[in-house]
C-alpha atoms as a PDB file:
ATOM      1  CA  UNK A   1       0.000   0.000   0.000  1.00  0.00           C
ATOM      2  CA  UNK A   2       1.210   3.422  -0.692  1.00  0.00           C
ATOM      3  CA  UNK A   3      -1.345   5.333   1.534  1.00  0.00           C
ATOM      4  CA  UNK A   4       1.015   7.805   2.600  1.00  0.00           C
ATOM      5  CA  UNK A   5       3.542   8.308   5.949  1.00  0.00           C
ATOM      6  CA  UNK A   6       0.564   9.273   7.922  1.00  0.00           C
ATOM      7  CA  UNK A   7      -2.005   6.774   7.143  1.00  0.00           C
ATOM      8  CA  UNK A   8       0.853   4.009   7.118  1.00  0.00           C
ATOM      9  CA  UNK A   9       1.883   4.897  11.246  1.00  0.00           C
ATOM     10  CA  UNK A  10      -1.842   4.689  12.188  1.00  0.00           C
ATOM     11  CA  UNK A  11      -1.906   1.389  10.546  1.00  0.00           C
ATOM     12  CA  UNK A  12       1.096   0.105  12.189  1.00  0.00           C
ATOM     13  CA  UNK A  13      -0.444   0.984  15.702  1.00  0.00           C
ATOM     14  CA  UNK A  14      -3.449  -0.900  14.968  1.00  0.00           C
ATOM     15  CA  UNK A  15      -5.674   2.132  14.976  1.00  0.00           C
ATOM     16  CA  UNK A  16      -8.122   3.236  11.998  1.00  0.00           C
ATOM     17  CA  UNK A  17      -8.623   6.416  10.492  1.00  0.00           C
ATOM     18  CA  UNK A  18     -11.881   8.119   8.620  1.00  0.00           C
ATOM     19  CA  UNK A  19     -11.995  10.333   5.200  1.00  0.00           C
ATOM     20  CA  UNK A  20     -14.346  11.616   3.203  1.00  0.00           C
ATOM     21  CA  UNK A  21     -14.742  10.670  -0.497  1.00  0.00           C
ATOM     22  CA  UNK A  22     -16.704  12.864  -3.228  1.00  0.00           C
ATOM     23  CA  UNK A  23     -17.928  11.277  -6.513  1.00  0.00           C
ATOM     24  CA  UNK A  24     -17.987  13.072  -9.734  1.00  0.00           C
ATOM     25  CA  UNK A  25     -19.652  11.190 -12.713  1.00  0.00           C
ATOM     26  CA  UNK A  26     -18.997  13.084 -16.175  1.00  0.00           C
ATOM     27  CA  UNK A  27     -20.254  12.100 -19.323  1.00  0.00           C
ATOM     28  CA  UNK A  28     -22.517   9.326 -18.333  1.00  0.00           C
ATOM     29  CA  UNK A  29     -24.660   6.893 -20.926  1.00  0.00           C
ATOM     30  CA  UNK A  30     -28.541   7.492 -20.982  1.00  0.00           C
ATOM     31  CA  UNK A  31     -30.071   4.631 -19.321  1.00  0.00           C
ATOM     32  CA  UNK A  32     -27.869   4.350 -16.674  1.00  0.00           C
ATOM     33  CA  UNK A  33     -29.814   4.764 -13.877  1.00  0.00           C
ATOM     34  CA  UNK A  34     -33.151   3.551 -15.499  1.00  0.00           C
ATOM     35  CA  UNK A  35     -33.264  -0.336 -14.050  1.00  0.00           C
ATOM     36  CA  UNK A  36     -34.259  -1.478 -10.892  1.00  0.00           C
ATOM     37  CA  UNK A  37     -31.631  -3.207  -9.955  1.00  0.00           C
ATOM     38  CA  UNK A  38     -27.656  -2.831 -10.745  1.00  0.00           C
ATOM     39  CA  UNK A  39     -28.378   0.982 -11.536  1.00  0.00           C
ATOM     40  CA  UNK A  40     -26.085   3.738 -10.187  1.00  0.00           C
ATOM     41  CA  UNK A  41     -27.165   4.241  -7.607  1.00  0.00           C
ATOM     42  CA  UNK A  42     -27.191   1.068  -6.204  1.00  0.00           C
ATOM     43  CA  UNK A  43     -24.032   0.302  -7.358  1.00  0.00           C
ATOM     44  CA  UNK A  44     -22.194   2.789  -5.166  1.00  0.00           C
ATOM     45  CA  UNK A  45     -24.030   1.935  -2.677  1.00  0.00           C
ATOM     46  CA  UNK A  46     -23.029  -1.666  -2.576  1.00  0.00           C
ATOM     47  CA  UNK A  47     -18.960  -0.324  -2.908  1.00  0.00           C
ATOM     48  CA  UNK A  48     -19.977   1.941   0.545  1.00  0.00           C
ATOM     49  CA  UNK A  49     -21.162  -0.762   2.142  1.00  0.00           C
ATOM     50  CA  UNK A  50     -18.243  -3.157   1.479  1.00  0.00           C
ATOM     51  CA  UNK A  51     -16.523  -1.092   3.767  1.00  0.00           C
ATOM     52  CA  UNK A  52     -17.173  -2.450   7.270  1.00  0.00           C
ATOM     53  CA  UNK A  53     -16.616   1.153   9.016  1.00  0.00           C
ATOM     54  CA  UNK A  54     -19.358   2.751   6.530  1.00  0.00           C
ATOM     55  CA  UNK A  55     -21.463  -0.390   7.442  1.00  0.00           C
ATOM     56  CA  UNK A  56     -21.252   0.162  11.232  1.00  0.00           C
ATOM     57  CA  UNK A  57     -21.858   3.614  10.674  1.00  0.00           C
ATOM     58  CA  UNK A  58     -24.924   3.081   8.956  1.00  0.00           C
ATOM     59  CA  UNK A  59     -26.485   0.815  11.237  1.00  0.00           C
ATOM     60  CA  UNK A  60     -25.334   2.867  14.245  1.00  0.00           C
ATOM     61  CA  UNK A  61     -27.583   5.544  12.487  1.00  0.00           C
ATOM     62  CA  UNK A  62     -30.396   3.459  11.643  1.00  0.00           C
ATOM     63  CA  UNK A  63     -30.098   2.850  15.629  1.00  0.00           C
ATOM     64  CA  UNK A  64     -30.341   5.627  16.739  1.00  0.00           C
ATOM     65  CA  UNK A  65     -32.845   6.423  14.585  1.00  0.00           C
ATOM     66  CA  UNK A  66     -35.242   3.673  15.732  1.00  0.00           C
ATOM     67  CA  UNK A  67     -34.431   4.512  19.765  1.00  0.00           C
ATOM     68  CA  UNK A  68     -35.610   8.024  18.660  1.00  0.00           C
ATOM     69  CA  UNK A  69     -39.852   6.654  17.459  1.00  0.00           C
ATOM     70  CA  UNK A  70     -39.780   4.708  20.358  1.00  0.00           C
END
């Protein structure tokens, strides 16, 4: 990995560290986002979600969300 000097001592001590990412989609084909399933959406979605800190975030969040209509 070359994640950088930074990113590479937090990894050595065990520890994790968050970012943000932005995506920018230029020039995209008509029809992309027109199925059901497997559109764009979707798609990033499932990439997000691979990542197990974005997936504990997001059910942390859908927590706390459901303790707050109770």
């Amino acid at each position: 990995m070359c994640a950088g000097p930074a990113i590479d001592e937090v990894r050595l001590r065990g520890d994790s560290c968050g970012g943000e990412v932005t995506c920018v989609v230029r020039r995209c084909p008509k029809g992309i986002g027109a199925p059901v399933f497997d559109k764009l959406e979707a798609e990033l979605a499932k990439a997000l979600m691979s990542l197990p800190a974005t997936k504990a975030r997001a059910q942390f969040l859908a927590m706390v969300a459901l303790c707050q209509t109770q």
